[in-house]
PDB file of N, CA and C in Angstrom:
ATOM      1  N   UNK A   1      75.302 114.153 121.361  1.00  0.00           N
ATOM      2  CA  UNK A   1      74.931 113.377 120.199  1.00  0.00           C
ATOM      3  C   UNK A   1      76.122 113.356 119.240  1.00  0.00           C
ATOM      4  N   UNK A   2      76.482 112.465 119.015  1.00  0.00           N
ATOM      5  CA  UNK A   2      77.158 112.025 117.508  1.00  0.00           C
ATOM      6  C   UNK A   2      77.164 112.116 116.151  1.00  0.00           C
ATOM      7  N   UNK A   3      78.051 112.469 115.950  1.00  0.00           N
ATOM      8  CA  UNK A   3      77.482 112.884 114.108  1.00  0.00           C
ATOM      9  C   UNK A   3      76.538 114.271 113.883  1.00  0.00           C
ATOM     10  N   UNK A   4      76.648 115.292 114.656  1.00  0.00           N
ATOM     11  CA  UNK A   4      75.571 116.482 114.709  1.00  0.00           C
ATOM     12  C   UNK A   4      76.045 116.945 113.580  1.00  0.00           C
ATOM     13  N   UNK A   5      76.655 117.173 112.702  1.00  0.00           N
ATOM     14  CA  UNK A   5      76.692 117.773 111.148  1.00  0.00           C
ATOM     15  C   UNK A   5      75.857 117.282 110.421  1.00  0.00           C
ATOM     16  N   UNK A   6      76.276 115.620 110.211  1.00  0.00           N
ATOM     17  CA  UNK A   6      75.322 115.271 108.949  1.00  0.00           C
ATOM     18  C   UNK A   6      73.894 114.969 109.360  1.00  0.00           C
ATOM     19  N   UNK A   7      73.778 115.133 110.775  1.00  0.00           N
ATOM     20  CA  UNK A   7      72.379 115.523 111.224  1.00  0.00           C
ATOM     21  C   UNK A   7      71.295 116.530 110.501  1.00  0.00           C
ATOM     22  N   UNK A   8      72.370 117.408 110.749  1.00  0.00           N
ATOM     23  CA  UNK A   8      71.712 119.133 110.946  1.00  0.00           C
ATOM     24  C   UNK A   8      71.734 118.931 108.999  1.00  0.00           C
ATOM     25  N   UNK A   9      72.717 118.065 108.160  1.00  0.00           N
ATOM     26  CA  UNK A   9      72.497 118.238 107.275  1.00  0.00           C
ATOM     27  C   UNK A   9      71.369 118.049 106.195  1.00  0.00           C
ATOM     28  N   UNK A  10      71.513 116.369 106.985  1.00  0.00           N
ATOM     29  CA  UNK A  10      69.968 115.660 106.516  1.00  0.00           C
ATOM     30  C   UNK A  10      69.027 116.614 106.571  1.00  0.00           C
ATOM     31  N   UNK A  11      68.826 116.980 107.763  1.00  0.00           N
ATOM     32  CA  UNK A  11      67.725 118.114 108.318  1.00  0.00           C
ATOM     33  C   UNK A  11      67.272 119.586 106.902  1.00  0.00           C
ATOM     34  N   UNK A  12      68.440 119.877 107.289  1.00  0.00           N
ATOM     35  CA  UNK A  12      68.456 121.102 105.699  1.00  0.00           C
ATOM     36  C   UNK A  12      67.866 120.379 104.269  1.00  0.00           C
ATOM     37  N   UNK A  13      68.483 118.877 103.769  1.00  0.00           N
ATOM     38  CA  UNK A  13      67.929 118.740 102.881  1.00  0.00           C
ATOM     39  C   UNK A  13      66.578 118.164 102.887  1.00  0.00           C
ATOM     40  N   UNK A  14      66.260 117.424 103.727  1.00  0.00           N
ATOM     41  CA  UNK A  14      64.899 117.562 104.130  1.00  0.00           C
ATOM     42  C   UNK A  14      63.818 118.871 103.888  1.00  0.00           C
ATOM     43  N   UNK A  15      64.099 119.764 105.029  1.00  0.00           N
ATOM     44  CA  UNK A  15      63.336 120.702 104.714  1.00  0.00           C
ATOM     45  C   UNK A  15      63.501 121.495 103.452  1.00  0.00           C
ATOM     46  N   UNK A  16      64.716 121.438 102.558  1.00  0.00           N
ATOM     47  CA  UNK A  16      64.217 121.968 101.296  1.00  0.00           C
ATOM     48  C   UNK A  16      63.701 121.103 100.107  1.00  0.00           C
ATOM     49  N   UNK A  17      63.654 119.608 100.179  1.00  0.00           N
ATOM     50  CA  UNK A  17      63.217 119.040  99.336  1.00  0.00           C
ATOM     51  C   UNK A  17      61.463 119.212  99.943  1.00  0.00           C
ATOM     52  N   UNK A  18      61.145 118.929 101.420  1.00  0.00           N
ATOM     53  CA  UNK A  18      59.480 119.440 101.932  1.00  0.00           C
ATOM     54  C   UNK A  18      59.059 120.594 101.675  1.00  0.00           C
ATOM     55  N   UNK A  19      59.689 121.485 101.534  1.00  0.00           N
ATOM     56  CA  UNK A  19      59.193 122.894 101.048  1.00  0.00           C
ATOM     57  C   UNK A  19      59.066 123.147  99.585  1.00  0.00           C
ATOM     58  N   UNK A  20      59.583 122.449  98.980  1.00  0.00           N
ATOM     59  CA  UNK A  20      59.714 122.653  97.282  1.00  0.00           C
ATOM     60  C   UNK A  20      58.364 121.615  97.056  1.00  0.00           C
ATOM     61  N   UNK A  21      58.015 120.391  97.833  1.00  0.00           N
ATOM     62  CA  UNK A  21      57.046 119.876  97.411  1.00  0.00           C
ATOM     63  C   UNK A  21      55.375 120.512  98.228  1.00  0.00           C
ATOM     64  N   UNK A  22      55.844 121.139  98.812  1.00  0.00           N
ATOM     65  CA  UNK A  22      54.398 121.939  99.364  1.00  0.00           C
ATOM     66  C   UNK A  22      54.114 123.039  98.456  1.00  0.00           C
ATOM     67  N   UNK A  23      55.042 123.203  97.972  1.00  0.00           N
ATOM     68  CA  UNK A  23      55.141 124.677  97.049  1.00  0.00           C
ATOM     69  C   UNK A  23      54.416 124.263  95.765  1.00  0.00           C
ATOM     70  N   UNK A  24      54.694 123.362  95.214  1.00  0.00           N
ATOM     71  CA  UNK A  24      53.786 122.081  94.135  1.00  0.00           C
ATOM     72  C   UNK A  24      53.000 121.323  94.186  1.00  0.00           C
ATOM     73  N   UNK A  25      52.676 121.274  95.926  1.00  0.00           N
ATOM     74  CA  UNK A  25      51.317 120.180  95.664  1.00  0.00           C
ATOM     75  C   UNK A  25      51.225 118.919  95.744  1.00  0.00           C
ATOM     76  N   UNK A  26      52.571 118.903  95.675  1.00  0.00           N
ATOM     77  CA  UNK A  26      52.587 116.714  95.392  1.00  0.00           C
ATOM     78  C   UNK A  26      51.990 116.060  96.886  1.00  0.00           C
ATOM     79  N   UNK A  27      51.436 115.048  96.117  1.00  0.00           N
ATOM     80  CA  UNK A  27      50.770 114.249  96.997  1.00  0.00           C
ATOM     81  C   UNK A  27      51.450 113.004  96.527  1.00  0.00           C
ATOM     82  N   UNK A  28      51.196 112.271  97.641  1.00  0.00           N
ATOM     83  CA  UNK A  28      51.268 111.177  97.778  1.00  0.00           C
ATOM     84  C   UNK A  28      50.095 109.617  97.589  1.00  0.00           C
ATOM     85  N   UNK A  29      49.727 108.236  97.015  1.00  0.00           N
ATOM     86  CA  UNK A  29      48.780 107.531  97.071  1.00  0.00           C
ATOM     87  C   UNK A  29      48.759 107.027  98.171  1.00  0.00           C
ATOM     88  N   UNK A  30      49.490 106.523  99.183  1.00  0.00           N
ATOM     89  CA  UNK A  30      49.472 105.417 100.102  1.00  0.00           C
ATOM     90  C   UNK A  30      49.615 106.195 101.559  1.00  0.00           C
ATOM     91  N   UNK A  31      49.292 105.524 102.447  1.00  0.00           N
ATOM     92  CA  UNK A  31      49.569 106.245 103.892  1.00  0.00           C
ATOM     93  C   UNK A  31      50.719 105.294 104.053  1.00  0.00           C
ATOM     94  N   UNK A  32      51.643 105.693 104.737  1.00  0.00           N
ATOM     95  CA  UNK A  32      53.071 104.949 105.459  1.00  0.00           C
ATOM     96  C   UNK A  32      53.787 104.354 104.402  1.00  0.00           C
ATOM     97  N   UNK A  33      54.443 103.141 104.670  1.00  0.00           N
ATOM     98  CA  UNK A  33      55.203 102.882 103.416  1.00  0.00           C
ATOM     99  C   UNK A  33      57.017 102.754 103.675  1.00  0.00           C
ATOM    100  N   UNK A  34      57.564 102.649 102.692  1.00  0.00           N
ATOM    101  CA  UNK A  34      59.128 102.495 102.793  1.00  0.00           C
ATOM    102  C   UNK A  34      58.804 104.014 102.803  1.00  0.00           C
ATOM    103  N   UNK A  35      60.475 104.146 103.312  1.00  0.00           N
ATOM    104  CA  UNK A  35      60.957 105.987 102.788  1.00  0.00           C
ATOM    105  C   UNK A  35      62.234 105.823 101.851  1.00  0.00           C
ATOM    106  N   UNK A  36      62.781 106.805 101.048  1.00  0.00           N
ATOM    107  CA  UNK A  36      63.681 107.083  99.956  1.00  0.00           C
ATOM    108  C   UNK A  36      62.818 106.071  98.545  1.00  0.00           C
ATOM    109  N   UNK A  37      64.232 105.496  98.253  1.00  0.00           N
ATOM    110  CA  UNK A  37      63.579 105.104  96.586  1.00  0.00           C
ATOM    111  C   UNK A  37      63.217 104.433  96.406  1.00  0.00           C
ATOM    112  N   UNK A  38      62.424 103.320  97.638  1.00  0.00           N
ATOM    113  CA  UNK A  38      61.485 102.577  97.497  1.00  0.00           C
ATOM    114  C   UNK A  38      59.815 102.946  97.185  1.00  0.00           C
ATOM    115  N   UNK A  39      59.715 103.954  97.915  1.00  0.00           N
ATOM    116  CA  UNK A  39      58.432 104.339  97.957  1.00  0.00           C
ATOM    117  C   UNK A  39      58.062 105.387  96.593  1.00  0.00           C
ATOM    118  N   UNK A  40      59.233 105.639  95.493  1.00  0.00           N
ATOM    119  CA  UNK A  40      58.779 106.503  94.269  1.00  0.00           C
ATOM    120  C   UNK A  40      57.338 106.069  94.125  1.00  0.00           C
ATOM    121  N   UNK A  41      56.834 104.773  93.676  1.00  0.00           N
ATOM    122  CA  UNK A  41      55.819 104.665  92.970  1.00  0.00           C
ATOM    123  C   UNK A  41      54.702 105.205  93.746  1.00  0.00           C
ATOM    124  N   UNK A  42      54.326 105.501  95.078  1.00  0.00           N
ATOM    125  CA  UNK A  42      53.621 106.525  95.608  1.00  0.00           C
ATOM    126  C   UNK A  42      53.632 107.669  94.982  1.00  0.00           C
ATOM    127  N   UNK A  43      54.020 108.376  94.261  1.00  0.00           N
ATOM    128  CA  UNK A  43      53.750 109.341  94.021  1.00  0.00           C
ATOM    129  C   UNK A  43      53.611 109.351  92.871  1.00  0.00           C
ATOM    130  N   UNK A  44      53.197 108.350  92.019  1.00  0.00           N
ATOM    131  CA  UNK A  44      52.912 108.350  90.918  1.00  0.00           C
ATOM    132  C   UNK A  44      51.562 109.426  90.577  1.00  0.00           C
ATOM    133  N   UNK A  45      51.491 109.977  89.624  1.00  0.00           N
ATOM    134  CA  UNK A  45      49.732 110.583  89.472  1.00  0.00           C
ATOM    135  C   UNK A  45      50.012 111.946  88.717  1.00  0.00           C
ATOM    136  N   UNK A  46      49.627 112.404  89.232  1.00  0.00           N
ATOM    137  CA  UNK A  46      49.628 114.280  88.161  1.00  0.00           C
ATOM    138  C   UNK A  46      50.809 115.020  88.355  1.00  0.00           C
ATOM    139  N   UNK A  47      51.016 114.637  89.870  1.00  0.00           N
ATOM    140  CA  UNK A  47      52.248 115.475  90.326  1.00  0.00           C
ATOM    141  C   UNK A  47      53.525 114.904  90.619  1.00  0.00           C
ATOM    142  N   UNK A  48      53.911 113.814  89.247  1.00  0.00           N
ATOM    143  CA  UNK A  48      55.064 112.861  89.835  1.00  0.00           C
ATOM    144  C   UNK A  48      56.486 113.370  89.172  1.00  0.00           C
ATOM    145  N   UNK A  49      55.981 114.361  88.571  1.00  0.00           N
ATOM    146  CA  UNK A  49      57.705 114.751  87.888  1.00  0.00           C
ATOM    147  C   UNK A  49      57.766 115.732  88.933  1.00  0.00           C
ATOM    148  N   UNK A  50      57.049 116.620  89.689  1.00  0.00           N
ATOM    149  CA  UNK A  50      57.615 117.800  90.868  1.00  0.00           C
ATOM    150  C   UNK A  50      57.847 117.085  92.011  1.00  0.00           C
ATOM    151  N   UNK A  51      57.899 115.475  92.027  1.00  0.00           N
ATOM    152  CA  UNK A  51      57.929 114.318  93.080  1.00  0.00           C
ATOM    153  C   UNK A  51      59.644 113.707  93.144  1.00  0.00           C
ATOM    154  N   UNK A  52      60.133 113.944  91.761  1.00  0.00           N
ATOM    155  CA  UNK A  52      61.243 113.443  91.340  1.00  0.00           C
ATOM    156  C   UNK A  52      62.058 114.797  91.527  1.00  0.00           C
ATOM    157  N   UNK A  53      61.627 115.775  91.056  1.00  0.00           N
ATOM    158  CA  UNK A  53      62.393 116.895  91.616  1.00  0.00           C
ATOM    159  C   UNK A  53      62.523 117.479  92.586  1.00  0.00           C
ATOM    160  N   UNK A  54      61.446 117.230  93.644  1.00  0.00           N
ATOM    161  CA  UNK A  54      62.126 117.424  95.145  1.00  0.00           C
ATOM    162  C   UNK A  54      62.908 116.049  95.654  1.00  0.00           C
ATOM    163  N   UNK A  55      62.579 115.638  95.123  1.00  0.00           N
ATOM    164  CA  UNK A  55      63.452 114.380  95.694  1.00  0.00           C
ATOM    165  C   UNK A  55      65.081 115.122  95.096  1.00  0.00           C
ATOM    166  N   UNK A  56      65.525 115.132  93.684  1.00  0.00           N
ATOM    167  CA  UNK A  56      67.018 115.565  93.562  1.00  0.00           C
ATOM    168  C   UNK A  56      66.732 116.669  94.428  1.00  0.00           C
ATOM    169  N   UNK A  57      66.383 117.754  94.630  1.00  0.00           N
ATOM    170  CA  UNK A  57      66.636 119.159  95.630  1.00  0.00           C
ATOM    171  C   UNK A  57      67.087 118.539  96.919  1.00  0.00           C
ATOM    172  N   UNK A  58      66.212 117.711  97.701  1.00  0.00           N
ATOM    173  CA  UNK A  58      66.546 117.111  98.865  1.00  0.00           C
ATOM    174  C   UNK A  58      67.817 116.580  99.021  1.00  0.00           C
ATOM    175  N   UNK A  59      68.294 115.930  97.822  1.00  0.00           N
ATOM    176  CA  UNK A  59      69.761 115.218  97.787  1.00  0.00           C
ATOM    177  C   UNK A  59      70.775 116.143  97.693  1.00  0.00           C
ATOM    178  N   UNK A  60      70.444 116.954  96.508  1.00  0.00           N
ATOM    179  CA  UNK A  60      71.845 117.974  96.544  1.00  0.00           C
ATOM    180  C   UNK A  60      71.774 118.936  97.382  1.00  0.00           C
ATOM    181  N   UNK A  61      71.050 119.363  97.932  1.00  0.00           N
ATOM    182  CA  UNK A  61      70.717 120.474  99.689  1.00  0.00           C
ATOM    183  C   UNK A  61      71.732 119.736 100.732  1.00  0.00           C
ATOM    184  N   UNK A  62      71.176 118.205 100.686  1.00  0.00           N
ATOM    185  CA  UNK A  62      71.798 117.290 101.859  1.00  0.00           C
ATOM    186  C   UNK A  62      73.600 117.503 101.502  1.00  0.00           C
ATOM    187  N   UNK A  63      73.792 117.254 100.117  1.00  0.00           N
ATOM    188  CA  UNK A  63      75.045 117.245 100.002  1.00  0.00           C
ATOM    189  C   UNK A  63      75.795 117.989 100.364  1.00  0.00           C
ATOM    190  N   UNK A  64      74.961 119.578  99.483  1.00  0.00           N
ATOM    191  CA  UNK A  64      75.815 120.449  99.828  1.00  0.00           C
ATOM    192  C   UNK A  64      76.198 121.259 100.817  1.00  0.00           C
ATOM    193  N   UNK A  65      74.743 120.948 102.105  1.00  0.00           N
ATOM    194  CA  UNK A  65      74.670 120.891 103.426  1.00  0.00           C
ATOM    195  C   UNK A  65      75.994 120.140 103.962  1.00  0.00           C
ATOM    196  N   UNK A  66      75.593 118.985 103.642  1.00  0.00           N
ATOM    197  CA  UNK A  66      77.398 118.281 104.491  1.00  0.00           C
ATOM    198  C   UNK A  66      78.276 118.781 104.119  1.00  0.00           C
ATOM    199  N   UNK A  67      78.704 119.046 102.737  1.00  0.00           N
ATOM    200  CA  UNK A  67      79.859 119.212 102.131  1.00  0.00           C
ATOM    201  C   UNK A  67      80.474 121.070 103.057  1.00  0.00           C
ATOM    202  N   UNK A  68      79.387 122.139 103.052  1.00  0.00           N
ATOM    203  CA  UNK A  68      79.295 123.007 103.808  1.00  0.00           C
ATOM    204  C   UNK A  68      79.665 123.420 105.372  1.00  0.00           C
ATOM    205  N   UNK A  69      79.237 122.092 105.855  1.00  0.00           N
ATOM    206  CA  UNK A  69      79.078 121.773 107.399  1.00  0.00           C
ATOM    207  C   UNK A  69      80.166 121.002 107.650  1.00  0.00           C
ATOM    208  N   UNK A  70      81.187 120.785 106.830  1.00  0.00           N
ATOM    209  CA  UNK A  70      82.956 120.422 106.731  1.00  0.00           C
ATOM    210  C   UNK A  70      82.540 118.613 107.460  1.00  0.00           C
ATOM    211  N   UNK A  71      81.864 118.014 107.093  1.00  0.00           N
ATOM    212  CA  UNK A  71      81.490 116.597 107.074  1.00  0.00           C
ATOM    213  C   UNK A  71      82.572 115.434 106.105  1.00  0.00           C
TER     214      UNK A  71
END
């Protein structure tokens, strides 16, 4: 496979932006949908500012995952 860094990186920020939002609860309104910053307004509701903050965790994990993983 190709590109296995920023794979494995995505991957890392993934699972720490999914773990920070299980840890809070956020839910989601809609089943399926766009993914990234199309789909914010799904998560509009009680739990939409811990929605916006796993979202930055996910980004700077990813980053600093690549940046780490010499990408």
């Amino acid at each position: 496979m190709r590109l296995k860094k920023p794979f494995a990186a995505a991957l890392i920020g993934g699972a720490a932006g999914g773990a920070f939002y299980g840890m809070t609860g956020v839910a989601s309104y809609i089943v399926g949908g766009n993914a990234g910053l199309p789909s914010i307004p799904v998560f509009i509701g009680p739990t939409f500012i811990y929605a916006m903050i796993g979202l930055v965790i996910a980004f700077a994990a990813g980053t600093a995952a690549a940046y780490l993983l010499g990408f």
